[in-house]
N, C-alpha and C. Protein backbone atom coordinates (compact mmCIF):
# COMPACT_ATOMS: atom_id res chain seq x y z
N UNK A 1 -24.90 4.99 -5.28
CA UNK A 1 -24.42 6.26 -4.78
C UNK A 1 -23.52 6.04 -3.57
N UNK A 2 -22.17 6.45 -3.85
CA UNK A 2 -21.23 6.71 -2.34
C UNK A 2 -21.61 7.44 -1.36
N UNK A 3 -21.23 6.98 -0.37
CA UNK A 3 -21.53 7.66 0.59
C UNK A 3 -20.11 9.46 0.46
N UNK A 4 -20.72 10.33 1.01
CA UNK A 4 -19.70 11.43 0.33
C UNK A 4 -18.77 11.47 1.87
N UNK A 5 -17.55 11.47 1.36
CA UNK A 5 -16.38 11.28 2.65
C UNK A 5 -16.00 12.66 2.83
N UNK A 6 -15.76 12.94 4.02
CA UNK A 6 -14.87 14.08 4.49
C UNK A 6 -13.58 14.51 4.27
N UNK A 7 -12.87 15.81 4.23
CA UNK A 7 -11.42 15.80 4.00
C UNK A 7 -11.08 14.47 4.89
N UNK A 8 -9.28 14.40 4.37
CA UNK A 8 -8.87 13.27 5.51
C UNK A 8 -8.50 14.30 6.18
N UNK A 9 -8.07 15.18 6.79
CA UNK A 9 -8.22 15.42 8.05
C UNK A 9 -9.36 15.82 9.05
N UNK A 10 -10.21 15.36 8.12
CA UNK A 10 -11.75 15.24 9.11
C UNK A 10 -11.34 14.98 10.80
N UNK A 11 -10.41 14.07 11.43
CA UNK A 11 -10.52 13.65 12.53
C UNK A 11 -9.86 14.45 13.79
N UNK A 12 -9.00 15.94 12.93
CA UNK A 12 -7.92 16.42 13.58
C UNK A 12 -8.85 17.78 13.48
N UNK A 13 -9.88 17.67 12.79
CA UNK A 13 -10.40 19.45 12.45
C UNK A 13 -11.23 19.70 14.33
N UNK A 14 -11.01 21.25 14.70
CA UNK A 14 -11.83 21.27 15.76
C UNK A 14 -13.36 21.23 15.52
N UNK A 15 -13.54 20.90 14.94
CA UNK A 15 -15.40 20.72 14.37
C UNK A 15 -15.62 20.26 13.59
N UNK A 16 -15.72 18.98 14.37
CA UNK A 16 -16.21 17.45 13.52
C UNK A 16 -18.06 17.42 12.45
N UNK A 17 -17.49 17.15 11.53
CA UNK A 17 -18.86 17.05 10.93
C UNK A 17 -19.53 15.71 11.66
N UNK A 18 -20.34 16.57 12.62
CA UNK A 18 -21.58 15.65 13.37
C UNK A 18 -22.22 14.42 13.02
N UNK A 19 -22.98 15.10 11.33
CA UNK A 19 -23.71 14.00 10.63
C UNK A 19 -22.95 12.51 10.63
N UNK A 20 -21.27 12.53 9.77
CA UNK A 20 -20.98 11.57 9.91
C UNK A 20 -20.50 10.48 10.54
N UNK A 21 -20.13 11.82 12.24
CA UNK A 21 -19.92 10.83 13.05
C UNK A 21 -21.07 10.06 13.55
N UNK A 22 -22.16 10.41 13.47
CA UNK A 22 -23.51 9.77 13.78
C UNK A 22 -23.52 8.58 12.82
N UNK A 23 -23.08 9.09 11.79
CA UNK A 23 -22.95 7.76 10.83
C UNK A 23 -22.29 6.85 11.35
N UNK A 24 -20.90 6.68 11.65
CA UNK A 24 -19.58 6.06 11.93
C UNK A 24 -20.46 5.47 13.85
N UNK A 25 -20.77 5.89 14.39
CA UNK A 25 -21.35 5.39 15.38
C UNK A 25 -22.56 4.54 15.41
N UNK A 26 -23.62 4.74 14.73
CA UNK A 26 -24.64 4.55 14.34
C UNK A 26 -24.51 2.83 13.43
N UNK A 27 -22.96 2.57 13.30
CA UNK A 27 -22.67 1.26 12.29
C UNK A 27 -21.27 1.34 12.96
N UNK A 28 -21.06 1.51 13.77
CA UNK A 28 -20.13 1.35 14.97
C UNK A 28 -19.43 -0.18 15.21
N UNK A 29 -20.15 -1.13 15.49
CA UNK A 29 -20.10 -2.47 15.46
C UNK A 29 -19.31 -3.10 14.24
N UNK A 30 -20.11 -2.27 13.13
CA UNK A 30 -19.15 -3.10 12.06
C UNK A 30 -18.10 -2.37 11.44
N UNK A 31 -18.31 -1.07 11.28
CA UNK A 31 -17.55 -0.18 10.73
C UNK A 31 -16.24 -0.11 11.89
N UNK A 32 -16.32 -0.23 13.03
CA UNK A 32 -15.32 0.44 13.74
C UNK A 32 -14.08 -1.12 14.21
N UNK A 33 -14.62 -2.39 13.85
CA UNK A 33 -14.01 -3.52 13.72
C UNK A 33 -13.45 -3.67 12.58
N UNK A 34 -14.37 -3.11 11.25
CA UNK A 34 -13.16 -3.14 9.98
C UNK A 34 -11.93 -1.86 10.06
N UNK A 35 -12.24 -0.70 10.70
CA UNK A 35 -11.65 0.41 10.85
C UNK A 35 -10.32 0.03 11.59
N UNK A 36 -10.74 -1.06 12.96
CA UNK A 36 -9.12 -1.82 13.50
C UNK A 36 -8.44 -2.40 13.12
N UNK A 37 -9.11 -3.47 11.86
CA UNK A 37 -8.68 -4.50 10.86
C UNK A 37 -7.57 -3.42 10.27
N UNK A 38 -7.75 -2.38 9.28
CA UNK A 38 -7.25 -1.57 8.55
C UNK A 38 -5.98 -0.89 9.37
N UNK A 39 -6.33 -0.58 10.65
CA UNK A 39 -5.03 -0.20 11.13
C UNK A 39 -4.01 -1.33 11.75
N UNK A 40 -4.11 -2.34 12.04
CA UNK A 40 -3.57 -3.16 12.32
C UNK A 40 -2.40 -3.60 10.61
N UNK A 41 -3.36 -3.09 9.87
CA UNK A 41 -2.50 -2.83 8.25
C UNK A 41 -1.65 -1.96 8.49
N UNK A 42 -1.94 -0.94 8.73
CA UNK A 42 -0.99 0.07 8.90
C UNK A 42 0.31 -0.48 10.06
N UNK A 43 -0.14 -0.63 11.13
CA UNK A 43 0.73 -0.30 12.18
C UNK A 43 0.56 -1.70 12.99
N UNK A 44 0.73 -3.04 12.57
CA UNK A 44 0.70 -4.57 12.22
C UNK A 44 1.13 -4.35 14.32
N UNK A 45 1.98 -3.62 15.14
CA UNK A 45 2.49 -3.81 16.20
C UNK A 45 1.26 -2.98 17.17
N UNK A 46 0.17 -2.34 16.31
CA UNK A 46 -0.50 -1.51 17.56
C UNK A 46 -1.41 -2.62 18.27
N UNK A 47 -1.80 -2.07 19.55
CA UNK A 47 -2.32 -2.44 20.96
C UNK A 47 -3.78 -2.20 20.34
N UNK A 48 -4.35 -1.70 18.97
CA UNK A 48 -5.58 -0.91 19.11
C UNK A 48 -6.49 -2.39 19.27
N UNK A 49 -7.31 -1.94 19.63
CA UNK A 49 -8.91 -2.78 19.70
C UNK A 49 -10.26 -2.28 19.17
N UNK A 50 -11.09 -3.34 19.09
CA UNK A 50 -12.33 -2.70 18.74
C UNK A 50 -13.05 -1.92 20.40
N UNK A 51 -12.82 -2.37 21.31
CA UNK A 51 -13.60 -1.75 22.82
C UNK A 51 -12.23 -0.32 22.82
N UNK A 52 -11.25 -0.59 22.84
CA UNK A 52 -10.63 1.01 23.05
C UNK A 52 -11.21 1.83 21.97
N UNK A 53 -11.30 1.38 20.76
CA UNK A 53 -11.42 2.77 19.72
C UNK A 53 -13.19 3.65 20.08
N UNK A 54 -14.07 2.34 20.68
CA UNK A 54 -15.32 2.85 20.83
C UNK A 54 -15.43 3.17 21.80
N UNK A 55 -14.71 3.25 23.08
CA UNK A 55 -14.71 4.23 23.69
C UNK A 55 -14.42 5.56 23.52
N UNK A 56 -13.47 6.06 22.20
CA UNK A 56 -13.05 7.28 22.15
C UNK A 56 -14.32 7.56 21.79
N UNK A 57 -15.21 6.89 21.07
CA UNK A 57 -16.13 8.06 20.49
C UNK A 57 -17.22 8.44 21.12
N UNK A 58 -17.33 9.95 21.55
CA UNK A 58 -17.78 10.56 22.95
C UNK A 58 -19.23 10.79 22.36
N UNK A 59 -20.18 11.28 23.32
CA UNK A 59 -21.21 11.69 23.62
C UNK A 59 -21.29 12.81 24.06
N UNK A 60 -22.15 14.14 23.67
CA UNK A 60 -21.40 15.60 24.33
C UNK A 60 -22.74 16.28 23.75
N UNK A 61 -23.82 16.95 24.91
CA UNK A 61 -25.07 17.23 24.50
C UNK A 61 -25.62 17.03 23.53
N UNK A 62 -25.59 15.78 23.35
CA UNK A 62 -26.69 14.72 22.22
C UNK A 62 -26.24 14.63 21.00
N UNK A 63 -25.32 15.42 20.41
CA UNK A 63 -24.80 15.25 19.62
C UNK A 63 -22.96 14.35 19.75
N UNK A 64 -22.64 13.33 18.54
CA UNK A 64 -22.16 12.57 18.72
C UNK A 64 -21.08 13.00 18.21
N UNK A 65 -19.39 12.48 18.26
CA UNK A 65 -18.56 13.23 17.81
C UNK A 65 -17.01 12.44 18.64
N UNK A 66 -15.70 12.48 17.34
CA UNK A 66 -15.08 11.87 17.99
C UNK A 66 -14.59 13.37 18.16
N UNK A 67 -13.26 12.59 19.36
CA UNK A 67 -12.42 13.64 20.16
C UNK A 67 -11.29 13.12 19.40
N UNK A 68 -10.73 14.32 18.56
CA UNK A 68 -9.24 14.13 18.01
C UNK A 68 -7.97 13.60 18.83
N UNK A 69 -8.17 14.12 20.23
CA UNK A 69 -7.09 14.31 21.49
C UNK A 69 -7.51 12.81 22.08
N UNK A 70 -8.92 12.19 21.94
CA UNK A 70 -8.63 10.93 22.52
C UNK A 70 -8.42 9.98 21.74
N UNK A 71 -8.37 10.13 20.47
CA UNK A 71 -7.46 9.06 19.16
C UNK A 71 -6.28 9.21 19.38
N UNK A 72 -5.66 10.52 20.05
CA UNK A 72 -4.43 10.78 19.93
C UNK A 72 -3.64 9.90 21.05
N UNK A 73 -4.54 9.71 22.56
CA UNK A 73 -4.39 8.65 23.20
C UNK A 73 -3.75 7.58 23.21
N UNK A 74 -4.03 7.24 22.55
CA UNK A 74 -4.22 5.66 21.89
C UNK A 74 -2.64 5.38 21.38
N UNK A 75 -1.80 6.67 21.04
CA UNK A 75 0.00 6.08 20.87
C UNK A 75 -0.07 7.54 20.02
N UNK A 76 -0.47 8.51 20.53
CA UNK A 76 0.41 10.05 19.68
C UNK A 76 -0.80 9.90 18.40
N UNK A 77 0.44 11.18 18.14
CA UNK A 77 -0.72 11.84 16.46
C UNK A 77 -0.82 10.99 15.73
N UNK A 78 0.37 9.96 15.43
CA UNK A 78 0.16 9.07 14.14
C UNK A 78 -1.35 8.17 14.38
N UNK A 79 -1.84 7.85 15.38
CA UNK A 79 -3.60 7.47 15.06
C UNK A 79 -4.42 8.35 15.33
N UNK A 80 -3.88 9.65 15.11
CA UNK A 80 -5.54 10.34 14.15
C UNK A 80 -5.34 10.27 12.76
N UNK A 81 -3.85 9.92 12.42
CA UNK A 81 -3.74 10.25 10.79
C UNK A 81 -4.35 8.04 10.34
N UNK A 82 -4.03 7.27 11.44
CA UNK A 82 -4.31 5.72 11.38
C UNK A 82 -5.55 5.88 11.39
N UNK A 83 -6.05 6.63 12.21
CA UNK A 83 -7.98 6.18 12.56
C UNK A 83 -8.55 6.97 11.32
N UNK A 84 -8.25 8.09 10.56
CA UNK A 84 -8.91 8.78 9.88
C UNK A 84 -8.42 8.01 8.08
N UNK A 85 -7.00 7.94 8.11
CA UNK A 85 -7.25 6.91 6.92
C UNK A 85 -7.99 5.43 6.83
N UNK A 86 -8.26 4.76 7.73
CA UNK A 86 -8.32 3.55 7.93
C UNK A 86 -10.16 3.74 7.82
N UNK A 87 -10.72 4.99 8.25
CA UNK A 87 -12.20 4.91 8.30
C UNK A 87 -12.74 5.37 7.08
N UNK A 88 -12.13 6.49 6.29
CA UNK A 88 -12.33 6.63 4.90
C UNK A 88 -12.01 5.70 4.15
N UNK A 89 -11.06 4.72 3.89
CA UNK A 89 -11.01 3.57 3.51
C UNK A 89 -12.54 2.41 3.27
N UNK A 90 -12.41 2.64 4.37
CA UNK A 90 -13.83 1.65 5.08
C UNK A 90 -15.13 2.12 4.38
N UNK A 91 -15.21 3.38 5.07
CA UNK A 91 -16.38 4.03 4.19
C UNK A 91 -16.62 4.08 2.81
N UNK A 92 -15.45 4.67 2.21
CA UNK A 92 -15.27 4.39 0.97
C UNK A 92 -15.56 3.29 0.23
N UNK A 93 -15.50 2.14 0.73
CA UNK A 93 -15.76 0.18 0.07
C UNK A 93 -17.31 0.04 0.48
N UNK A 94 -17.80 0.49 1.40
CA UNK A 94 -19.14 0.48 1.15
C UNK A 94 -20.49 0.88 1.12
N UNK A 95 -21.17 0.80 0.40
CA UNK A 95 -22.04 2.16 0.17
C UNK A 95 -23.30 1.72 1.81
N UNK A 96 -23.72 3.40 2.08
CA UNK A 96 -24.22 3.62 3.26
C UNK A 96 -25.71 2.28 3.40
N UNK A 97 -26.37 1.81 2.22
CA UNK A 97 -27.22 1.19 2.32
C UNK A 97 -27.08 -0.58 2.36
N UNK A 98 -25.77 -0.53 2.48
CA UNK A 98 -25.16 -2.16 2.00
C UNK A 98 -24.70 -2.23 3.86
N UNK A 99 -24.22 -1.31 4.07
CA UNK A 99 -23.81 -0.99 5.75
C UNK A 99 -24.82 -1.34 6.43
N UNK A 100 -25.85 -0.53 5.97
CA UNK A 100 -26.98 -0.62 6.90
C UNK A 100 -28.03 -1.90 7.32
N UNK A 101 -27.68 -2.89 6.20
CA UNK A 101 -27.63 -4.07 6.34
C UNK A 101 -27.00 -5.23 7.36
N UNK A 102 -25.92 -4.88 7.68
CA UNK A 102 -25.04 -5.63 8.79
C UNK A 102 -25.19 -5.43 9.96
């Protein structure tokens, strides 16, 4: 069973589905190092890192959640459209219990 992905503009909507950012944090370590791998595909010249991208993803009365505006940070709109293809990608290749392994 796949894990079920969000629109791609999951990362730009003002109300992030919670659950999966808990997911995406929660496997943070590995998911968010293949997630840089993937944009570094995209955009072979970006500055991104694995410590900048995990800092965007905030903490905000206990519930977890990225900030669209601080992906946007990171070099303009084109990495919320980089961070949000590059993590459905990711997600997509592997199922939530094979993740949970690493």
């Amino acid at each position: 069973m796949k894990l079920e992905l969000p629109r791609r503009d999951f990362f730009i909507r003002q109300d992030p589905d919670y659950e999966f950012c808990e997911y995406l944090r929660s496997k943070g370590k590995f998911i968010l190092k293949e997630v840089v791998k993937e944009i570094k595909k995209l955009d072979p010249e970006s500055k991104i890192d694995y410590n900048i991208l995990y800092d965007r993803i905030s903490v905000w009365e206990g519930q977890r959640f990225i900030k669209s505006n601080n992906i946007a940070t990171l070099g303009g709109p084109k990495y919320e459209y980089y961070f949000s293809e590059a993590a459905l990608k990711i997600l997509d290749r592997y199922k939530p219990s094979e993740t949970h392994k690493i």
